[in-house]
N, C-alpha and C. Protein backbone atom coordinates (compact mmCIF):
# COMPACT_ATOMS: atom_id res chain seq x y z
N UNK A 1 -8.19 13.35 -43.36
CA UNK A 1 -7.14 13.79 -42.49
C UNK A 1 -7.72 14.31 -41.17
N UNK A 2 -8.72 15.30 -41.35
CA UNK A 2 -9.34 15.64 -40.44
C UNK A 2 -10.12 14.85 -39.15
N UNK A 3 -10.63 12.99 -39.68
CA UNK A 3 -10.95 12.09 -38.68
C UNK A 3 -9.78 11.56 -38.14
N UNK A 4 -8.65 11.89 -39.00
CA UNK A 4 -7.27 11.10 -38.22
C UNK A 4 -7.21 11.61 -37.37
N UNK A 5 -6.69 12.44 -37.09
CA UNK A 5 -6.87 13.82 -36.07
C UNK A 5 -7.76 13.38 -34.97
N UNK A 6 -9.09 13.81 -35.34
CA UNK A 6 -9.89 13.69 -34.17
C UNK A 6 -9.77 12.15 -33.33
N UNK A 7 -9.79 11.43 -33.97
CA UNK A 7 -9.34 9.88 -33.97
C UNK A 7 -8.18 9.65 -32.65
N UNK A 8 -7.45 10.47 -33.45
CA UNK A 8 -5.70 10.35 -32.38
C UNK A 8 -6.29 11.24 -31.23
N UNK A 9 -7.12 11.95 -31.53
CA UNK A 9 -7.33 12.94 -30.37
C UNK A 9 -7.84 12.22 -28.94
N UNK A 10 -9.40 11.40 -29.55
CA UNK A 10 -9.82 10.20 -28.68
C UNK A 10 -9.09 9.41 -28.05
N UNK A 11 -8.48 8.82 -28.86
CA UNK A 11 -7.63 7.82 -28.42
C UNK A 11 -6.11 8.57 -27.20
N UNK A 12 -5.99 9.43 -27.39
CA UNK A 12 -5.74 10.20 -26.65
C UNK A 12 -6.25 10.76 -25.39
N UNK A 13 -7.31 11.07 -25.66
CA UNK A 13 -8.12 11.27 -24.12
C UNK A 13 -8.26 10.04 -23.68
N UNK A 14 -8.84 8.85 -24.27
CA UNK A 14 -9.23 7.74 -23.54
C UNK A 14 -7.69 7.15 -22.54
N UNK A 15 -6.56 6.91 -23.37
CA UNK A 15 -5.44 6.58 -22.44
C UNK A 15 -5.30 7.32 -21.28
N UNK A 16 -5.35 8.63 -21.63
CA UNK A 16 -5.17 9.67 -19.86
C UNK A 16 -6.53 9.32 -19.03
N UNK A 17 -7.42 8.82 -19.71
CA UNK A 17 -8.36 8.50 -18.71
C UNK A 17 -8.20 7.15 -17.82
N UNK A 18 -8.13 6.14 -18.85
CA UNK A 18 -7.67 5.55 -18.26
C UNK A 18 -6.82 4.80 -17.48
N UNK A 19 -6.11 5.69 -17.67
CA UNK A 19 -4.55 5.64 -16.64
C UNK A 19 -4.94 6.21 -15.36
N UNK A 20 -5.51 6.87 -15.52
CA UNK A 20 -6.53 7.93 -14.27
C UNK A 20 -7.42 7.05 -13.55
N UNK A 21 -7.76 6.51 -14.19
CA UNK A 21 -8.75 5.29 -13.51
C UNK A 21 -7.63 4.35 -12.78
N UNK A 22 -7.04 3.83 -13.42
CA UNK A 22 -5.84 2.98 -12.67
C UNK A 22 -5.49 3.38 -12.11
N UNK A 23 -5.14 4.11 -11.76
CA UNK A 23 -4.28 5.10 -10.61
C UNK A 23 -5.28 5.22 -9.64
N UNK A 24 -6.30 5.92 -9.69
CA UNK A 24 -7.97 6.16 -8.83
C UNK A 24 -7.78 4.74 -8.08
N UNK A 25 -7.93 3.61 -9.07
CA UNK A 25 -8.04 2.20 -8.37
C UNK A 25 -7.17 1.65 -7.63
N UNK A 26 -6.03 2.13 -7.86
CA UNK A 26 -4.70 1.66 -7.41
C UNK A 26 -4.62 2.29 -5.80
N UNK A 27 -4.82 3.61 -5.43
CA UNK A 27 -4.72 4.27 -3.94
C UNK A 27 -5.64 3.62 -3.03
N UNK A 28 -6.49 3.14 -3.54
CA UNK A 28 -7.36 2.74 -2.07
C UNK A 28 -6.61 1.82 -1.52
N UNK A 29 -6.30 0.57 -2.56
CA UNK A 29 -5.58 -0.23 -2.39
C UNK A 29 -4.02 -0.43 -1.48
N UNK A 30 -3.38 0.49 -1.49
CA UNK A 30 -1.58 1.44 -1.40
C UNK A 30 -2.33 1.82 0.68
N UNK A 31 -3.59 1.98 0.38
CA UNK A 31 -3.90 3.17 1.59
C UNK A 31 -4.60 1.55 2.79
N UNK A 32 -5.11 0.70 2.01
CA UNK A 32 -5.77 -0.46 2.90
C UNK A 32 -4.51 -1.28 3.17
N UNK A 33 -3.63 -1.50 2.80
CA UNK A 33 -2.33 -2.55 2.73
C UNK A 33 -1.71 -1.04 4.05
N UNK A 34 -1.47 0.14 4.04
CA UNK A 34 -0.81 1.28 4.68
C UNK A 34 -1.58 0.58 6.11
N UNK A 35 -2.97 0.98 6.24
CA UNK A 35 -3.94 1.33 7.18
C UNK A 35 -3.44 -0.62 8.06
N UNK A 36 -3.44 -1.65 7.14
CA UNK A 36 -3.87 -2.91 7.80
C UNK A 36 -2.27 -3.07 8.48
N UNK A 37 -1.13 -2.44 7.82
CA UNK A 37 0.52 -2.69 8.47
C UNK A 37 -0.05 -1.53 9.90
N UNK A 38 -0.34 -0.60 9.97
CA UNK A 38 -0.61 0.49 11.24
C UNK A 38 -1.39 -0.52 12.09
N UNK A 39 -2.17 -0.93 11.49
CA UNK A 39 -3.25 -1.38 12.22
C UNK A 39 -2.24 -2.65 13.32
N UNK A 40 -1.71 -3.05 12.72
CA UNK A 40 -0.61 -4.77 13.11
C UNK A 40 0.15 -3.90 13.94
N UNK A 41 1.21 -3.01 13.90
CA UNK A 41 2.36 -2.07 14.34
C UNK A 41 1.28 -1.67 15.93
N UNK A 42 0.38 -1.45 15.91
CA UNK A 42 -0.77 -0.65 16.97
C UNK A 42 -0.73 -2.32 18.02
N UNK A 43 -1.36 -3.31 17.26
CA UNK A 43 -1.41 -4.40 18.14
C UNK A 43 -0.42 -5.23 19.03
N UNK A 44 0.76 -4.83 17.55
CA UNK A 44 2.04 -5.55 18.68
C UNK A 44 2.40 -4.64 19.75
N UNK A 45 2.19 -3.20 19.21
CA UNK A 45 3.11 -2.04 20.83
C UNK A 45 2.08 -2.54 21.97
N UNK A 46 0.58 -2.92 21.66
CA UNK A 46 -0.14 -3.61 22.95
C UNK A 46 0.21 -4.43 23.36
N UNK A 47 0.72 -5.65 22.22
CA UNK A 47 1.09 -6.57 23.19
C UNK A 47 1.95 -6.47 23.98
N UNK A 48 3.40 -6.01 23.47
CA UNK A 48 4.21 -5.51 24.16
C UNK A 48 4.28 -5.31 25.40
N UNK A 49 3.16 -3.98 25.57
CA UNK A 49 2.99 -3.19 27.02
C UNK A 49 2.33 -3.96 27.85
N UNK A 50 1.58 -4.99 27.13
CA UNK A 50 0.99 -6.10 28.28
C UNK A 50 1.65 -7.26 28.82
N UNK A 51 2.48 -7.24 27.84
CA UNK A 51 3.60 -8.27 27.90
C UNK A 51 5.16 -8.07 28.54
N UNK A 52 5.24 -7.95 29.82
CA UNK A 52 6.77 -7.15 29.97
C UNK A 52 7.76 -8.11 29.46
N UNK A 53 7.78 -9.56 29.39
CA UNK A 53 9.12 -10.35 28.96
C UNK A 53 9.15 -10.14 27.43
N UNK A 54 7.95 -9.20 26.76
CA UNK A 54 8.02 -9.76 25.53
C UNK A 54 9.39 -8.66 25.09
N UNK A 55 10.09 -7.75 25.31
CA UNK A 55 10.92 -6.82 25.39
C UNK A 55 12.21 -7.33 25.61
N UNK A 56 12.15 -8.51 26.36
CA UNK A 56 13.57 -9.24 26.62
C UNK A 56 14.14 -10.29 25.81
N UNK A 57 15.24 -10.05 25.10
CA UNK A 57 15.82 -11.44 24.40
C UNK A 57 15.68 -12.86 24.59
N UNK A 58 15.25 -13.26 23.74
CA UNK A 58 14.90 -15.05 23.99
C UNK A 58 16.56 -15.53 24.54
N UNK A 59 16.60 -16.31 25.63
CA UNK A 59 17.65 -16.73 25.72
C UNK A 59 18.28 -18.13 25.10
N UNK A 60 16.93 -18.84 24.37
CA UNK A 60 17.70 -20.07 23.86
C UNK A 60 17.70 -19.13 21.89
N UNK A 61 17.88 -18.11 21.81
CA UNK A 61 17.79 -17.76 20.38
C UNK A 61 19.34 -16.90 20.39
N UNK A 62 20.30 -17.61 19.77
CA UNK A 62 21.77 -17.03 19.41
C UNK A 62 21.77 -15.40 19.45
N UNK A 63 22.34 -14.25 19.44
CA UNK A 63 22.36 -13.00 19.89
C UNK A 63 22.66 -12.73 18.36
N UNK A 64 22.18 -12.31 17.26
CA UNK A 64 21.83 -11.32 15.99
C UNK A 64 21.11 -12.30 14.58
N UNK A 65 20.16 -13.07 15.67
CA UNK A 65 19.24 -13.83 15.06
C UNK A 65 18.06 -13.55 14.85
């Protein structure tokens, strides 16, 4: 009875661990996909500002297209 126990106990720590690990592995990931959309959002406001027509509606593109 007493290895059941310890048994369930292991098996117990090992799941919170490794859910912990998944999770650990999972943020860098959440934070490089975050960092590479900023990174895109940063390049277009450049283009933008270098671009003055880029601000103006295409005129051969229908109006809520």
């Amino acid at each position: 009875m007493a290895s059941e126990d310890r048994n369930k106990r292991i098996d117990a720590v090992r799941s919170v661990q490794s859910q912990r690990d998944a999770a650990e592995r999972a943020v860098p990931g959440e934070r490089l996909r975050r960092e590479i959309r900023e990174a895109f959002e940063r390049q277009d406001a450049r283009d933008r500002d270098q671009d003055p027509a880029a601000g103006e509606p295409d005129p051969d593109r229908p109006p809520g297209s």
